[in-house]
C-alpha atoms as a PDB file:
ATOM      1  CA  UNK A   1      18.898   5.314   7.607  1.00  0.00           C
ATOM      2  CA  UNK A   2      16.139   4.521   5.019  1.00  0.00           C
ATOM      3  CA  UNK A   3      12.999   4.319   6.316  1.00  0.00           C
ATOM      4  CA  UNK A   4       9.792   2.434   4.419  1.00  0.00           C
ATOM      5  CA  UNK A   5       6.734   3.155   6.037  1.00  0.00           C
ATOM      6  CA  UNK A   6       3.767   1.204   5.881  1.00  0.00           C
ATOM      7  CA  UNK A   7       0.125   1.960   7.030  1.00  0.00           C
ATOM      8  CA  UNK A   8      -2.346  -1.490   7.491  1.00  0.00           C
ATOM      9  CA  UNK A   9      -5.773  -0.839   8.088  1.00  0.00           C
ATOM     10  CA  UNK A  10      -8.107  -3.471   8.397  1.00  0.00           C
ATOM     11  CA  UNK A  11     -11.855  -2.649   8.530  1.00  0.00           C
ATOM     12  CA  UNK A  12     -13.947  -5.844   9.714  1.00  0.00           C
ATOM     13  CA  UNK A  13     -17.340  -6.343   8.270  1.00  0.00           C
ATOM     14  CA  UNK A  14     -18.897  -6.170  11.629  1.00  0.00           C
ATOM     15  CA  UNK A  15     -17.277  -2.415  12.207  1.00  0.00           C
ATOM     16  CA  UNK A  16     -14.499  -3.378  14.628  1.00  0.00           C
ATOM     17  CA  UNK A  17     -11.265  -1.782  12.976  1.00  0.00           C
ATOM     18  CA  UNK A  18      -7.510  -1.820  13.345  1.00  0.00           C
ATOM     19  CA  UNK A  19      -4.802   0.291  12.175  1.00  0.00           C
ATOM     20  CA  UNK A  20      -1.019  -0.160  12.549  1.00  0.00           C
ATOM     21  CA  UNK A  21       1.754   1.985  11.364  1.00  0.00           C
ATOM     22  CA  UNK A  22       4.993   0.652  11.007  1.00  0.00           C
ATOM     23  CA  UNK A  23       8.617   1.541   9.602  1.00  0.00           C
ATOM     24  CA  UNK A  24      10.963  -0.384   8.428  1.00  0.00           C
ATOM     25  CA  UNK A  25      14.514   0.130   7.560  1.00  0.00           C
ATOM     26  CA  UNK A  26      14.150  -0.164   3.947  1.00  0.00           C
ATOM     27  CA  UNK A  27      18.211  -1.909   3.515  1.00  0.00           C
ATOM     28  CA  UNK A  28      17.703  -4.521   6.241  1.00  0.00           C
ATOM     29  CA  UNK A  29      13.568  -4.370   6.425  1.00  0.00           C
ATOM     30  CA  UNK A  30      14.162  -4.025  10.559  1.00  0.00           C
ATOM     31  CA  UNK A  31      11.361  -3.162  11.925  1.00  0.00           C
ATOM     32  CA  UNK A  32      12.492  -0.114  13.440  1.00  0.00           C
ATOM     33  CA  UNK A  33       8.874   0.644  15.549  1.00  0.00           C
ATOM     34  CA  UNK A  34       6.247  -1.392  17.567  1.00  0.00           C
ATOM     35  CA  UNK A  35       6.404  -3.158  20.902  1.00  0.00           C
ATOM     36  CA  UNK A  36       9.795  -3.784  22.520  1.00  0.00           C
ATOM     37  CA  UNK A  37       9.165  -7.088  24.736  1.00  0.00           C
ATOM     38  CA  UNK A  38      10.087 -10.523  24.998  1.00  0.00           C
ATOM     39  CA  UNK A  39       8.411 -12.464  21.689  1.00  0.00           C
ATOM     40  CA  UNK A  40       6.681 -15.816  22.848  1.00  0.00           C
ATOM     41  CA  UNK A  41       7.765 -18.779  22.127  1.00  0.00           C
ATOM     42  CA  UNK A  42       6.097 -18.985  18.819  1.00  0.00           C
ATOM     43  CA  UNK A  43       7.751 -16.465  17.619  1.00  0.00           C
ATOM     44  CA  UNK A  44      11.374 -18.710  18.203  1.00  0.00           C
ATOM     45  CA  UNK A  45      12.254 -20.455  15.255  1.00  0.00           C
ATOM     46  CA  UNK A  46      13.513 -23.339  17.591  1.00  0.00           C
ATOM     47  CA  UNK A  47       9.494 -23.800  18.139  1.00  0.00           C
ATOM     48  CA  UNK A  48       8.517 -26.918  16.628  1.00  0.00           C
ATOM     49  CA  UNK A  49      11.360 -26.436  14.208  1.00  0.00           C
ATOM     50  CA  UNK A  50      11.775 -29.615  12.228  1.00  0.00           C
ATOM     51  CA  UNK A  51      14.682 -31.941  11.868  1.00  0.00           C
ATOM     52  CA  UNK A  52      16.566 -30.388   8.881  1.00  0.00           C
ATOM     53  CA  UNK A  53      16.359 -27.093  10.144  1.00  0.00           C
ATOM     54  CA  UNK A  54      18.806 -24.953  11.495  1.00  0.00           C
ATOM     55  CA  UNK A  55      18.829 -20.961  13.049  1.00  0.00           C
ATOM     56  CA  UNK A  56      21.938 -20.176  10.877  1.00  0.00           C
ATOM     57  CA  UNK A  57      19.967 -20.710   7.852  1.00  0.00           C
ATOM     58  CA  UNK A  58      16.896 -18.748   8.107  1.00  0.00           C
ATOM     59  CA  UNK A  59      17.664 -15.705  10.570  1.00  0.00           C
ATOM     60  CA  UNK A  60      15.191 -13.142   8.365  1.00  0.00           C
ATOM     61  CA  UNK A  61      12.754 -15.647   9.209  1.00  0.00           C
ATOM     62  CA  UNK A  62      13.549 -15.640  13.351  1.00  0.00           C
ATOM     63  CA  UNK A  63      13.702 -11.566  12.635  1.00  0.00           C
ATOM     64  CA  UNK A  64      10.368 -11.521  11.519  1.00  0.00           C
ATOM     65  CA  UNK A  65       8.223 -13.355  13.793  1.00  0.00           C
ATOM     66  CA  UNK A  66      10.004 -12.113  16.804  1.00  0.00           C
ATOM     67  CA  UNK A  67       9.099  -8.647  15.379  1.00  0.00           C
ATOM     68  CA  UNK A  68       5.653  -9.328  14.358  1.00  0.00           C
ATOM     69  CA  UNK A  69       4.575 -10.872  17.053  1.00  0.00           C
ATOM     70  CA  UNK A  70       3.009  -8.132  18.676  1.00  0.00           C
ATOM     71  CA  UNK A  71       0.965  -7.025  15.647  1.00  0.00           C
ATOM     72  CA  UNK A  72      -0.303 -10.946  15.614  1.00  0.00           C
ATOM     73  CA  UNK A  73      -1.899 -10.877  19.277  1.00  0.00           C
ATOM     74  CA  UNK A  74      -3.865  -8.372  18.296  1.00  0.00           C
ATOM     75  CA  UNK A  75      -5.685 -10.906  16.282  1.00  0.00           C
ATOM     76  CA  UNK A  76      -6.598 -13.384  18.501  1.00  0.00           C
ATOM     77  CA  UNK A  77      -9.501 -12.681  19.281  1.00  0.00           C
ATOM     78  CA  UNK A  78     -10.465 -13.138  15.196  1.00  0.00           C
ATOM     79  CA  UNK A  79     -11.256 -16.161  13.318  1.00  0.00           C
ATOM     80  CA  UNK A  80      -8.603 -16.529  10.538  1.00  0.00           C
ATOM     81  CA  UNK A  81     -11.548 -16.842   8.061  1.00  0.00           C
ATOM     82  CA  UNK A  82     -13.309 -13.682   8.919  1.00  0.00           C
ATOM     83  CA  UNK A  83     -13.911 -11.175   6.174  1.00  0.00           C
ATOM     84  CA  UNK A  84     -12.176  -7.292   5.969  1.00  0.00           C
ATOM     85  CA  UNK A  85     -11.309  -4.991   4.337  1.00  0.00           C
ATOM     86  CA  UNK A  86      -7.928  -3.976   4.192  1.00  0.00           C
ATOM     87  CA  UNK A  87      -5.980  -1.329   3.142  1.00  0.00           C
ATOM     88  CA  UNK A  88      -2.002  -0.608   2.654  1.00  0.00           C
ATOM     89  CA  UNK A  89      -0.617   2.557   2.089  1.00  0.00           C
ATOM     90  CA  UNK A  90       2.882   3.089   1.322  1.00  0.00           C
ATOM     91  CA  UNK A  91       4.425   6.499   0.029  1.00  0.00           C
ATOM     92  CA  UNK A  92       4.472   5.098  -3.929  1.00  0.00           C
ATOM     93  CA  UNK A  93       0.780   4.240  -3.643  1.00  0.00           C
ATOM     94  CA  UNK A  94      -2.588   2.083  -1.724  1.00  0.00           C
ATOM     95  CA  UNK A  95      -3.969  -0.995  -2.372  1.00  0.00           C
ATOM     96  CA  UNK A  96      -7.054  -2.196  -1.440  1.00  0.00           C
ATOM     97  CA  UNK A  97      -8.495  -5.680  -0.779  1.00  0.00           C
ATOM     98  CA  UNK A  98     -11.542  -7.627   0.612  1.00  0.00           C
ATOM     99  CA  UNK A  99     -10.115 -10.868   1.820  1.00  0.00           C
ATOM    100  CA  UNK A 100     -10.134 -13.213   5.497  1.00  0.00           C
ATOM    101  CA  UNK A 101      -7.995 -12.084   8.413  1.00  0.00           C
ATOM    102  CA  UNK A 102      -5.356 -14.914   6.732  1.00  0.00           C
ATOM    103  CA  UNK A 103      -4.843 -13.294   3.562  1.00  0.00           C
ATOM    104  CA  UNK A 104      -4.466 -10.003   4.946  1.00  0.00           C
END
């Protein structure tokens, strides 16, 4: 297997900081570590799915948030507007951006 891995830390302006290190599996983008549990029911894409929706067509979509959930509780205690600094490192190179919690 293939792995991508990704670092994410996000320094906040008033010196809290989080870091997360993930791996993916760079032919499917699986998330291959992180939290093993039940996602919420936000993370289901049956959740206020509209009308002309269906599973079948978006299951990257249901992938994702049922794999990312755990990364996104450990924002909410954050206003989606606050400031940070973030940084991404992935084995080709960093980036580097001062943006809200949203855009990060």
């Amino acid at each position: 297997m293939d792995l991508m891995k990704i670092g994410y830390d996000f320094a906040f302006h008033n010196g809290a900081a989080k870091k997360f290190d993930i791996e993916l599996d760079r032919e499917t983008l699986s998330l291959i570590t992180g939290r093993k549990q039940d996602p919420p029911a936000w993370a289901l894409l049956e959740y206020q799915q509209c009308a002309n929706c269906r599973s079948t067509m978006f299951p990257y979509l249901l992938s994702c948030s049922r794999q990312s959930f755990g990364i996104v509780q450990e924002f909410r205690e954050v206003t989606s507007n606050d400031k940070v600094d973030v940084t991404v490192t992935v084995k080709e190179r960093i980036y580097f951006k001062t943006t809200s919690i949203q855009e990060g």
